[in-house]
C-alpha atoms as a PDB file:
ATOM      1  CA  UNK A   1      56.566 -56.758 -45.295  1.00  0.00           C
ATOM      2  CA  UNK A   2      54.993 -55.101 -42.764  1.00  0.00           C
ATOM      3  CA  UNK A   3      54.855 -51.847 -43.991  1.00  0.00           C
ATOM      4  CA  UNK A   4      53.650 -53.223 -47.329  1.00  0.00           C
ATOM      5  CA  UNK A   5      50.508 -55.148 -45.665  1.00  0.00           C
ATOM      6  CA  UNK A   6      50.123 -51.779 -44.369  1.00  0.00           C
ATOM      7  CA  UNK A   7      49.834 -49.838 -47.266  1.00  0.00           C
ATOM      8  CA  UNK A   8      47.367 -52.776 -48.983  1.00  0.00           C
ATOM      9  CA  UNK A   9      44.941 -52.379 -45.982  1.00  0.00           C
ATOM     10  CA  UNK A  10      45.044 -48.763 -46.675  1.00  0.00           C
ATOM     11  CA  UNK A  11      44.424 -48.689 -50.347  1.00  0.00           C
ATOM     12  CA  UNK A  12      41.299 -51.687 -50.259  1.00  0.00           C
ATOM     13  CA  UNK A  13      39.855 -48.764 -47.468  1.00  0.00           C
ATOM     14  CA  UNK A  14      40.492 -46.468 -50.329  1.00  0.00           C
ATOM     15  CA  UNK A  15      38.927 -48.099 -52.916  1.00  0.00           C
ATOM     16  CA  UNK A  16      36.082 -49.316 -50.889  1.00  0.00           C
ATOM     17  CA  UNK A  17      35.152 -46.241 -49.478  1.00  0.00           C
ATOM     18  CA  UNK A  18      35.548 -44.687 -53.722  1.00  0.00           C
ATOM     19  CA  UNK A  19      33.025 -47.522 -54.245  1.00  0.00           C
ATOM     20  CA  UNK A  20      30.594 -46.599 -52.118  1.00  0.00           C
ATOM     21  CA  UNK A  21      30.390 -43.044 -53.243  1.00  0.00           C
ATOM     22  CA  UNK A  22      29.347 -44.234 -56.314  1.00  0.00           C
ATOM     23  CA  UNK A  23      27.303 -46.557 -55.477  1.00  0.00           C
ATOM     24  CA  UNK A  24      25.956 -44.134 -53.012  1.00  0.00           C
ATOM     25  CA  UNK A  25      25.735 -40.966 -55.971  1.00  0.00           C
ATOM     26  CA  UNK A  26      24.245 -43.798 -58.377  1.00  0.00           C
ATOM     27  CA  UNK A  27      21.731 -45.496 -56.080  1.00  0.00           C
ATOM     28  CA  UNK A  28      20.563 -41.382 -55.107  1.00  0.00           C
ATOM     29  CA  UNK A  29      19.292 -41.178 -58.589  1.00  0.00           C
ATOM     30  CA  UNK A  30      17.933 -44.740 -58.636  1.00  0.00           C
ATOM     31  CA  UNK A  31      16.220 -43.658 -55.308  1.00  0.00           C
ATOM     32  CA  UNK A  32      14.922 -40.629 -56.623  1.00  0.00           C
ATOM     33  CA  UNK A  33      13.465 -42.000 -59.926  1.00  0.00           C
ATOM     34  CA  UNK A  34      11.852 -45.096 -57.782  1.00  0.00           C
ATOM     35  CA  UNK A  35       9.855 -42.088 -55.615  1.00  0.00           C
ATOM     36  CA  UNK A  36       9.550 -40.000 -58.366  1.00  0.00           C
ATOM     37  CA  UNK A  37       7.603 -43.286 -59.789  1.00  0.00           C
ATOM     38  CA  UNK A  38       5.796 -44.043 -57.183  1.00  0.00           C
ATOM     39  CA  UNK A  39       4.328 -40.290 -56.903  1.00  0.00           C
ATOM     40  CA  UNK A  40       3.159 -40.532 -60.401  1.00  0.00           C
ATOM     41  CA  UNK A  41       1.429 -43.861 -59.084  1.00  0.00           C
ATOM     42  CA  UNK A  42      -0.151 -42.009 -55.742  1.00  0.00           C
ATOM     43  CA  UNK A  43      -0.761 -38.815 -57.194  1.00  0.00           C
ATOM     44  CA  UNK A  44      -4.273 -39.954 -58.895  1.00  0.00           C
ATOM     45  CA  UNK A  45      -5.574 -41.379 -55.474  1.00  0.00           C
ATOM     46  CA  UNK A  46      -4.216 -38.926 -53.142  1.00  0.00           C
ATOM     47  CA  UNK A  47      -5.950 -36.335 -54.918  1.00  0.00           C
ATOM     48  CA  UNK A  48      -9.189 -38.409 -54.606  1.00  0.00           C
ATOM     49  CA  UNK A  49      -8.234 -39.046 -50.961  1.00  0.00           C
ATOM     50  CA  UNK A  50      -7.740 -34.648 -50.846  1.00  0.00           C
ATOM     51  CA  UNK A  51     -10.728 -33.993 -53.071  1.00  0.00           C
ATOM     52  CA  UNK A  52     -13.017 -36.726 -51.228  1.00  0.00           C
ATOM     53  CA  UNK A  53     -11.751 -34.979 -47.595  1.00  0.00           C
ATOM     54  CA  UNK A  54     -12.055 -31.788 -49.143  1.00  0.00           C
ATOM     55  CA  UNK A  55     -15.407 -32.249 -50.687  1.00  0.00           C
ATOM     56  CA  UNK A  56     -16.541 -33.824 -47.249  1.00  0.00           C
ATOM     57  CA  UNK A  57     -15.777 -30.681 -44.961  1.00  0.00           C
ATOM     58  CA  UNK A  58     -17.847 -29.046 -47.373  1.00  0.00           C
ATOM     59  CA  UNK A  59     -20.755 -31.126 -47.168  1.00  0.00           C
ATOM     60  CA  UNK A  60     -20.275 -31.178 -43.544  1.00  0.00           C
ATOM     61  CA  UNK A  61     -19.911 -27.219 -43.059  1.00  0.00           C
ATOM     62  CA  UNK A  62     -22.977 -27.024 -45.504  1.00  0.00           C
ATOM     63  CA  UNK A  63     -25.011 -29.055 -43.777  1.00  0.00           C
ATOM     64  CA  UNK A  64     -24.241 -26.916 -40.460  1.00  0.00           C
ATOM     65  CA  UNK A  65     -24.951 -23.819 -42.672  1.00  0.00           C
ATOM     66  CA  UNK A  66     -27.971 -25.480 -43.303  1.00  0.00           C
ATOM     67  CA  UNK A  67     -29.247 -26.277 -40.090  1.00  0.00           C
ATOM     68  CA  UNK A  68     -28.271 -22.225 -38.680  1.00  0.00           C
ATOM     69  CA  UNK A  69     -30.179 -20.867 -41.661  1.00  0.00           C
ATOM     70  CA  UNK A  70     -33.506 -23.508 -41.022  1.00  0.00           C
ATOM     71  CA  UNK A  71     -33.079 -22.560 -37.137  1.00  0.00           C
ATOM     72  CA  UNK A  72     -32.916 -18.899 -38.783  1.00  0.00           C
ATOM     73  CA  UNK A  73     -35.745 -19.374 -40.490  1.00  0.00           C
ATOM     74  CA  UNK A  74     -38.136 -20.933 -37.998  1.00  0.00           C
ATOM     75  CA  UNK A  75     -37.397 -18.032 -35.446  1.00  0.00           C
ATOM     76  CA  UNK A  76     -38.419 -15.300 -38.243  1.00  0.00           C
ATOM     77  CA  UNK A  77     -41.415 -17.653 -39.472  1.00  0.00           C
ATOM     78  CA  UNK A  78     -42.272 -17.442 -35.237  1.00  0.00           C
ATOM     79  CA  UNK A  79     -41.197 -14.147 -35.207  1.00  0.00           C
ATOM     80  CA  UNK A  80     -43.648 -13.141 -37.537  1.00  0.00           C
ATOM     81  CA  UNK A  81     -46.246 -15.831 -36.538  1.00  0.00           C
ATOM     82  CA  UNK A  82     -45.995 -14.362 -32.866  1.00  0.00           C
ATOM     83  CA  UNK A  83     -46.608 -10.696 -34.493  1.00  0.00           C
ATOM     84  CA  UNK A  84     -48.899 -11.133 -36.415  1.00  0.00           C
ATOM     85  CA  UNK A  85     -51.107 -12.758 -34.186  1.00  0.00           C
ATOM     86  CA  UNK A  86     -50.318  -9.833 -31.665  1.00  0.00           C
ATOM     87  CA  UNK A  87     -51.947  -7.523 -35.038  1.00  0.00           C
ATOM     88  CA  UNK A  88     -54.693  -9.898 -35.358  1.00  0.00           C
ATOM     89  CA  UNK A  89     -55.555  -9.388 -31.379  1.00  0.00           C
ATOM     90  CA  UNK A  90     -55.072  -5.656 -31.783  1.00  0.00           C
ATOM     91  CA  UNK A  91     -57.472  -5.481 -34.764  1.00  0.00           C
ATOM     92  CA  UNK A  92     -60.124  -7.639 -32.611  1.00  0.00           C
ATOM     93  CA  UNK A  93     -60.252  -5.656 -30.245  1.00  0.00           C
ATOM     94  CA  UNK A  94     -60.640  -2.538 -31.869  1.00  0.00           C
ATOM     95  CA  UNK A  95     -63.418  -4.039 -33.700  1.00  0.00           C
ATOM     96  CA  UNK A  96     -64.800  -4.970 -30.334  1.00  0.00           C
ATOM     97  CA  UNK A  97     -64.440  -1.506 -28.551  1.00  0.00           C
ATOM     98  CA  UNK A  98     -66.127   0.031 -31.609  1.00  0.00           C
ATOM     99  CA  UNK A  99     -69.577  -2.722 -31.125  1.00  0.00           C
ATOM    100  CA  UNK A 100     -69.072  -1.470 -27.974  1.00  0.00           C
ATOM    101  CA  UNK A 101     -69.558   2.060 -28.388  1.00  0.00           C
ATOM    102  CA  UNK A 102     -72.319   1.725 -30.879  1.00  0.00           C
ATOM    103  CA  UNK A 103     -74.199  -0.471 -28.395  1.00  0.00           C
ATOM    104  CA  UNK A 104     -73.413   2.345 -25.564  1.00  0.00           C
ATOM    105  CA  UNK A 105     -74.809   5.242 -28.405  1.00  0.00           C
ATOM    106  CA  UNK A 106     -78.013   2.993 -28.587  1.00  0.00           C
ATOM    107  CA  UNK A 107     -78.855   3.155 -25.094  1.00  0.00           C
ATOM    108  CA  UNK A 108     -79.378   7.165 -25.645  1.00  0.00           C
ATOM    109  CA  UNK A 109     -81.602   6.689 -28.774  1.00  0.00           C
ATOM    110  CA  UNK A 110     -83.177   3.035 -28.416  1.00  0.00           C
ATOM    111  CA  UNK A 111     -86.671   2.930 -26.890  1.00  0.00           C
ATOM    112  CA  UNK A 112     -86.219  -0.149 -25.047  1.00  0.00           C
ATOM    113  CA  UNK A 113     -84.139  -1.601 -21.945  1.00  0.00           C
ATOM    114  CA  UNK A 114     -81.740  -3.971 -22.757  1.00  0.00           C
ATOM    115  CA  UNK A 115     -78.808  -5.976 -21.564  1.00  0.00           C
ATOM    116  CA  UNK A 116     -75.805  -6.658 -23.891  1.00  0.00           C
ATOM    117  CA  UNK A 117     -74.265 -10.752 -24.103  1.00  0.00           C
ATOM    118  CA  UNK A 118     -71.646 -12.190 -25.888  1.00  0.00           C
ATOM    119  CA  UNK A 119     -72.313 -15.849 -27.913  1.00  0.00           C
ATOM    120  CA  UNK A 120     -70.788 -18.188 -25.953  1.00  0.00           C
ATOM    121  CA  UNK A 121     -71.788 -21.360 -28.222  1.00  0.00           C
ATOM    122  CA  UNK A 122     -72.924 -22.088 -31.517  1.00  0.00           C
ATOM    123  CA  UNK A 123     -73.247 -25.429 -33.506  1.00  0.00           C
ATOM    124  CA  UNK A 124     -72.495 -25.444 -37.035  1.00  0.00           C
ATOM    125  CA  UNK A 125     -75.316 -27.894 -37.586  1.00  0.00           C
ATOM    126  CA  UNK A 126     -77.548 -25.642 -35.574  1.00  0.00           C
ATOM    127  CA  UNK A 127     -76.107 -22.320 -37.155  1.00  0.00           C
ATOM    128  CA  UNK A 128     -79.546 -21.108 -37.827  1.00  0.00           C
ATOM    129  CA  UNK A 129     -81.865 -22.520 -35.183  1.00  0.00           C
ATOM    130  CA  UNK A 130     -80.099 -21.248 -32.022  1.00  0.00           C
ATOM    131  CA  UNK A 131     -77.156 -20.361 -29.761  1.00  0.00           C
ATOM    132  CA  UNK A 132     -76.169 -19.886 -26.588  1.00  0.00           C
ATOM    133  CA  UNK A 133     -75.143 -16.710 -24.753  1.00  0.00           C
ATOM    134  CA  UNK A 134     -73.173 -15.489 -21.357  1.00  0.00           C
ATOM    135  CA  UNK A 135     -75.948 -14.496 -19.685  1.00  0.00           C
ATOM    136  CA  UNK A 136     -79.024 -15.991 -17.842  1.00  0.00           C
ATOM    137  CA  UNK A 137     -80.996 -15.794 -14.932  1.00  0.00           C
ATOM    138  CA  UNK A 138     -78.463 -13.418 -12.521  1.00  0.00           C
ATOM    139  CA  UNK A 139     -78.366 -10.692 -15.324  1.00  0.00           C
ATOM    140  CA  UNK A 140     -82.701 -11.062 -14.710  1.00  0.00           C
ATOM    141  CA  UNK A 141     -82.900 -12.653 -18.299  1.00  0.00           C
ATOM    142  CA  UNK A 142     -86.174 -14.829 -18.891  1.00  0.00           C
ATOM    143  CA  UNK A 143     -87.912 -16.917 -21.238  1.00  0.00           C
ATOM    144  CA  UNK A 144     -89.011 -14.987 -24.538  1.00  0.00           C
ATOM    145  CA  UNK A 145     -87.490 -12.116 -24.335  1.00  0.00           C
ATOM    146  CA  UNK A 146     -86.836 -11.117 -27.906  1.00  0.00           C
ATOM    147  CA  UNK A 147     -83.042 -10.952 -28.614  1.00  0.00           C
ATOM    148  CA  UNK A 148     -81.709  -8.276 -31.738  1.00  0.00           C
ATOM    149  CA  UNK A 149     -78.104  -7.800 -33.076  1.00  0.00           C
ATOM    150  CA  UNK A 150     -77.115  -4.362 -34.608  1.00  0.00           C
ATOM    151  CA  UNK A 151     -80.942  -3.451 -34.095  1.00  0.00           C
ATOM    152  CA  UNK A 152     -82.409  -6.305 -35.725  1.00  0.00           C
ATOM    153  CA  UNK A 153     -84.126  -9.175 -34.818  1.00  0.00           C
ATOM    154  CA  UNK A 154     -82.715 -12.521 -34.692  1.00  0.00           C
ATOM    155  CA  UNK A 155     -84.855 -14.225 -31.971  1.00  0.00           C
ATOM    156  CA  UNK A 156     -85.889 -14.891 -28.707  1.00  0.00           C
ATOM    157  CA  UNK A 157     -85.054 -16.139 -25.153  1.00  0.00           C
ATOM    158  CA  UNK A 158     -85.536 -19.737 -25.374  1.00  0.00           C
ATOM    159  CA  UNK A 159     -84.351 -21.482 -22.134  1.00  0.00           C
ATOM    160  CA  UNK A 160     -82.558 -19.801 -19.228  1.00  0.00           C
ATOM    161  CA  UNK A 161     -80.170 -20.726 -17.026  1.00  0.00           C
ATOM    162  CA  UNK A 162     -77.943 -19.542 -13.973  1.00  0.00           C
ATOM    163  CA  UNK A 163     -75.121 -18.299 -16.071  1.00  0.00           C
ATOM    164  CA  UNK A 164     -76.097 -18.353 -19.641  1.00  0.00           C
ATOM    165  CA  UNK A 165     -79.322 -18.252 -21.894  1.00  0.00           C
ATOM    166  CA  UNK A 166     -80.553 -20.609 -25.296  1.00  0.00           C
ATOM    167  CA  UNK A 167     -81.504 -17.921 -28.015  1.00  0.00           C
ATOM    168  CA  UNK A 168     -84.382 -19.397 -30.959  1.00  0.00           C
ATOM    169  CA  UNK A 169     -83.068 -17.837 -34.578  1.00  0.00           C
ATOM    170  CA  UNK A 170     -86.174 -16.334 -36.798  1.00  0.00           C
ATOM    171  CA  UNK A 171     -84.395 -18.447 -39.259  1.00  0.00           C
ATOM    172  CA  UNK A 172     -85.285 -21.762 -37.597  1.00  0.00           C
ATOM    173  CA  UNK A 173     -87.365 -23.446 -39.576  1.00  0.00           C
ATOM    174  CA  UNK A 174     -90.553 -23.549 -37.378  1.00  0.00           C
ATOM    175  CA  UNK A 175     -90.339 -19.763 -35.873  1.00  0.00           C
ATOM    176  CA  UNK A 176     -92.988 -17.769 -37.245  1.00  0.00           C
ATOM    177  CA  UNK A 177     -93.071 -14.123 -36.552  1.00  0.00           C
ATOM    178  CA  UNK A 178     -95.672 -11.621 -37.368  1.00  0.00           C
ATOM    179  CA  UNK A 179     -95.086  -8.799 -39.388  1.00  0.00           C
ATOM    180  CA  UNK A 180     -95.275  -5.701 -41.740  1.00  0.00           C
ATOM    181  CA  UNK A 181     -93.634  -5.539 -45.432  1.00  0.00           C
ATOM    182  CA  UNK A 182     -93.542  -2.248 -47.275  1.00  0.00           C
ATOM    183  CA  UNK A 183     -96.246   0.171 -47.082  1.00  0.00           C
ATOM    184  CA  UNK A 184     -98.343  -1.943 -44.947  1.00  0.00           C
ATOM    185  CA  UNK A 185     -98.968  -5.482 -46.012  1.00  0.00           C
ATOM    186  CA  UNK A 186     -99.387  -7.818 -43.280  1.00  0.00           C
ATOM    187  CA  UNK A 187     -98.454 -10.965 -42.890  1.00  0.00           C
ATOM    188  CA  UNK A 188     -95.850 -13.664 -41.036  1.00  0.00           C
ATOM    189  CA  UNK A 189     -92.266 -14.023 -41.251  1.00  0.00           C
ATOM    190  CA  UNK A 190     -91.494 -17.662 -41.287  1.00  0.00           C
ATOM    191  CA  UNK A 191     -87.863 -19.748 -41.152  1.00  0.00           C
ATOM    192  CA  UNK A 192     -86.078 -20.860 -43.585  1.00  0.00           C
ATOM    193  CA  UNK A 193     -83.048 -22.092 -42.262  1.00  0.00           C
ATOM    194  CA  UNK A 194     -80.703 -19.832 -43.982  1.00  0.00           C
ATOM    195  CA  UNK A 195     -80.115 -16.123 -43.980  1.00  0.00           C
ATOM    196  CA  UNK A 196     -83.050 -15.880 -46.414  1.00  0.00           C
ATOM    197  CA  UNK A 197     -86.355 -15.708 -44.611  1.00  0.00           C
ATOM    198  CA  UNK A 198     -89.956 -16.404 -46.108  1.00  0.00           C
ATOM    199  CA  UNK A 199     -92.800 -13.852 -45.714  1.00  0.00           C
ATOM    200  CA  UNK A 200     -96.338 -14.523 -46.540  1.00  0.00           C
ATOM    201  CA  UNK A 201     -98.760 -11.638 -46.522  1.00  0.00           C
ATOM    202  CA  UNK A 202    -102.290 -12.707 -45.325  1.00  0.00           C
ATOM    203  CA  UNK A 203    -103.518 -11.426 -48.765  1.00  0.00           C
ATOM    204  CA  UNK A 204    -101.744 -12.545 -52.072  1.00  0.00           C
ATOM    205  CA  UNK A 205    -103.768 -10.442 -53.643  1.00  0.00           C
ATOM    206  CA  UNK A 206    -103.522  -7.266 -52.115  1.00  0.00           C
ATOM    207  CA  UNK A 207    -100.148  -7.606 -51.472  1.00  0.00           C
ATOM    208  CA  UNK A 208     -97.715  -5.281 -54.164  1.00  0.00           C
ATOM    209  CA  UNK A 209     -94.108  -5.978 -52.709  1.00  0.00           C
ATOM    210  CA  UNK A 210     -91.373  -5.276 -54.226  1.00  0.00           C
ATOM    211  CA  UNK A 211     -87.054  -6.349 -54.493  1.00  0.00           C
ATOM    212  CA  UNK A 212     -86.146  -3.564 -51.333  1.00  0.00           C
ATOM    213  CA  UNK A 213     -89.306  -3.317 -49.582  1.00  0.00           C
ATOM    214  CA  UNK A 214     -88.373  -3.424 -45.601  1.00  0.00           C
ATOM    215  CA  UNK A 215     -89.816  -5.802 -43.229  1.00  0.00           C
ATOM    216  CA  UNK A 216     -90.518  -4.996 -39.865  1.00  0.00           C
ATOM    217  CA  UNK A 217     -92.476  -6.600 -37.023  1.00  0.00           C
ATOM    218  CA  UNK A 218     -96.017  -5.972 -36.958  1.00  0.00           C
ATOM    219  CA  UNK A 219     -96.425  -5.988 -33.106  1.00  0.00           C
ATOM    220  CA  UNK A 220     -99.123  -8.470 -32.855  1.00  0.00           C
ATOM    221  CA  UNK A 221     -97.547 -10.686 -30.856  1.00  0.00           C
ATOM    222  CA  UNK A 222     -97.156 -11.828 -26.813  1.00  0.00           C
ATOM    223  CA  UNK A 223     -93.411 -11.210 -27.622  1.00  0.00           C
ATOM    224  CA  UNK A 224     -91.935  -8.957 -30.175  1.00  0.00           C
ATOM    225  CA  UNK A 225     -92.826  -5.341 -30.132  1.00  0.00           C
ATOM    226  CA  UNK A 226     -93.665  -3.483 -32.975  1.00  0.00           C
ATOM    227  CA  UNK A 227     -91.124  -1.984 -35.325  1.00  0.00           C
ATOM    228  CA  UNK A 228     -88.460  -4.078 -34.902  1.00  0.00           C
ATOM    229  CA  UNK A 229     -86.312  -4.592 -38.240  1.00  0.00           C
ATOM    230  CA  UNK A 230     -86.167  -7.927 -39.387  1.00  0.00           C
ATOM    231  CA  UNK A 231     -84.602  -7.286 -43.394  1.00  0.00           C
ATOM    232  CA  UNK A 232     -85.582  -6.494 -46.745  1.00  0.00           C
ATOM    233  CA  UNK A 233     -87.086  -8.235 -49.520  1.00  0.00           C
ATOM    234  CA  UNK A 234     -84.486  -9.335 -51.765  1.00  0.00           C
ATOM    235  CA  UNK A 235     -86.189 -12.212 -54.443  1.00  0.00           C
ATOM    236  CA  UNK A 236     -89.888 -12.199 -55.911  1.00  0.00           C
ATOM    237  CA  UNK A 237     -90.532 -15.791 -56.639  1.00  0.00           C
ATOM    238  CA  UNK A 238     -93.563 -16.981 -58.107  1.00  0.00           C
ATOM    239  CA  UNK A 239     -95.352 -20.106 -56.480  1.00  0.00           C
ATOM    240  CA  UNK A 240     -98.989 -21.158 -57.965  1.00  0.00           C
ATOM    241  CA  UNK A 241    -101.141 -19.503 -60.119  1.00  0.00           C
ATOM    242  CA  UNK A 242    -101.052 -15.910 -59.380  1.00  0.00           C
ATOM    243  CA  UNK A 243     -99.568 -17.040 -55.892  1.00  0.00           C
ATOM    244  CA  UNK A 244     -95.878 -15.299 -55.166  1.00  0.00           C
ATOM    245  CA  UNK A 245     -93.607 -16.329 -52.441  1.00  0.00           C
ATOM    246  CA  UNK A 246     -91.677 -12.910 -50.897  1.00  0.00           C
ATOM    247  CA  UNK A 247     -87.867 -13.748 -49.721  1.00  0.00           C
ATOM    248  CA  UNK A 248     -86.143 -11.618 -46.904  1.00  0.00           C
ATOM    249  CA  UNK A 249     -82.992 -11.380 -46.660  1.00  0.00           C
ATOM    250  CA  UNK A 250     -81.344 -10.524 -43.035  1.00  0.00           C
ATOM    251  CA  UNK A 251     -79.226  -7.592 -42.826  1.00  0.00           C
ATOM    252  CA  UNK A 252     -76.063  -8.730 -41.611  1.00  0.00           C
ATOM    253  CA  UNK A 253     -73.744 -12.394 -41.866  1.00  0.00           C
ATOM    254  CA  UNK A 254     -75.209 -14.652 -39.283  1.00  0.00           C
ATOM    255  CA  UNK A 255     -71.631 -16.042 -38.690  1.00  0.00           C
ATOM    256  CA  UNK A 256     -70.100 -12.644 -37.578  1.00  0.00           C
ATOM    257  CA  UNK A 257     -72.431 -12.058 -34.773  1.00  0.00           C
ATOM    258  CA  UNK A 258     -70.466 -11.315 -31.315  1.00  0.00           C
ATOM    259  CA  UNK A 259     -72.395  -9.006 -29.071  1.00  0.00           C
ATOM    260  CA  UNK A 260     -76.196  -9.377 -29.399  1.00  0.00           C
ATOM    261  CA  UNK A 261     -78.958  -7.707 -27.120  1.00  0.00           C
ATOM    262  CA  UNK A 262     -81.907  -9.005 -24.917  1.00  0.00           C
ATOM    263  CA  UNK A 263     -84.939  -6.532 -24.511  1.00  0.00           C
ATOM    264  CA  UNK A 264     -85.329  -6.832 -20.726  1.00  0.00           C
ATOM    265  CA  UNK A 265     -88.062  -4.163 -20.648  1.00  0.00           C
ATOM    266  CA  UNK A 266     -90.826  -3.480 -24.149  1.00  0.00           C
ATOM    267  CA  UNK A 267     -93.081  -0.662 -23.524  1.00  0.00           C
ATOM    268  CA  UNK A 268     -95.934  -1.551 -25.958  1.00  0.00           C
END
């Protein structure tokens, strides 16, 4: 009996252990067809999980690219900011060493003393009634001392101070200046200002000026000496009845004055 409970134990072992190989090699497949199932499922939203991450570290590592190429950027625009403002300085001063020289040739061939200034000031407003220069009453500057740039005249010595001096522009709209247009017509230069000066002979009727005709001053005057240019007649514009009004235009742009010229010493 024994042995026979014996070999009963032995076989159910058997056949249990046959039964779960089965059900083991069955439930593989089941297993495998449940994940292959639920990969079809996950698929679609782990590629939008992959594509979103993906999509993200290349919005990221753009935006980085980004920033390097606009701090890129700004160092060439400063770069080239920084040199061309080193060119701009260069030119400037070239400009300025050749006003120089040209003011250093006139003291050979200019009949008057003179001392050079720079503008120091100038209103906008007031950008043809006066301005203000470097010089004053330590460089021996003094009231009325006529004042030229490039050789012609553009005022006189208003008020002086220690350090610094008020020019009066010929183009302020009360200065009046005596002078000579052409062949010798007499008259007065008066302000208009603007770059365009007014001259009225003392005879309208012996006066026969002309577009071009030079103007110079006439040297009757307490402060400008004779000869000096002041421009050229550059509009013929009739007034009244036979009456003509003579325009004169200066020689040069009033705004790129620098360097200008006080006649310290005129030998009449």
């Amino acid at each position: 009996m024994k042995i026979g409970k014996k070999k009963g134990k032995v076989l159910n072992i058997l056949y249990i252990f046959i039964i779960l190989m089965v059900v083991a090699f069955f439930a593989k497949d089941v297993f495998n067809y449940t994940m292959t199932g639920i990969e079809e499922v996950l698929l679609p939203l782990q590629s939008k999980i992959y594509f979103l991450g993906k999509k993200a570290k290349e919005s990221t590592e753009s935006v980085i690219n980004y920033k390097e190429l606009i701090n890129e950027n700004n160092k060439l625009k400063y770069t080239i900011a920084e040199k061309s403002l080193v060119e701009q300085k260069n030119q400037r001063l070239l400009e300025e060493n050749d006003r120089l020289r040209e003011l250093l040739d006139m003291k050979d061939r200019f009949k008057f003393k003179f001392k050079v200034g720079k503008i120091s000031f100038q209103q906008t407003r007031e950008m043809f009634e006066s301005f203000a220069i470097n010089i004053g009453e330590i460089e021996g500057i003094k009231k009325n001392m006529p004042v030229l740039y490039n050789e012609s005249l553009i005022g006189k010595v208003e008020k002086v101070f220690k350090n610094y001096s008020v020019v009066q522009m010929i183009t302020f709209q009360d200065s009046v200046v005596s002078a000579n247009a052409g062949e010798n017509t007499v008259g007065i230069v008066k302000g208009n200002r603007s770059d365009e000066l007014i001259f009225e002979p003392v005879s309208f009727h012996e006066a026969q000026l002309k577009v071009g005709d030079k103007v110079y001053t006439s040297g009757i005057s307490d402060i400008y000496p004779k000869d000096l240019y002041i421009g050229e007649i550059c509009e013929v514009r009739k007034k009244y009845e036979d009456n003509v009004e003579y325009l004169v235009k200066l020689p040069f742009n009033i705004t790129d004055m620098n360097e200008i010229i006080v006649l310290t010493e005129v030998d009449r």
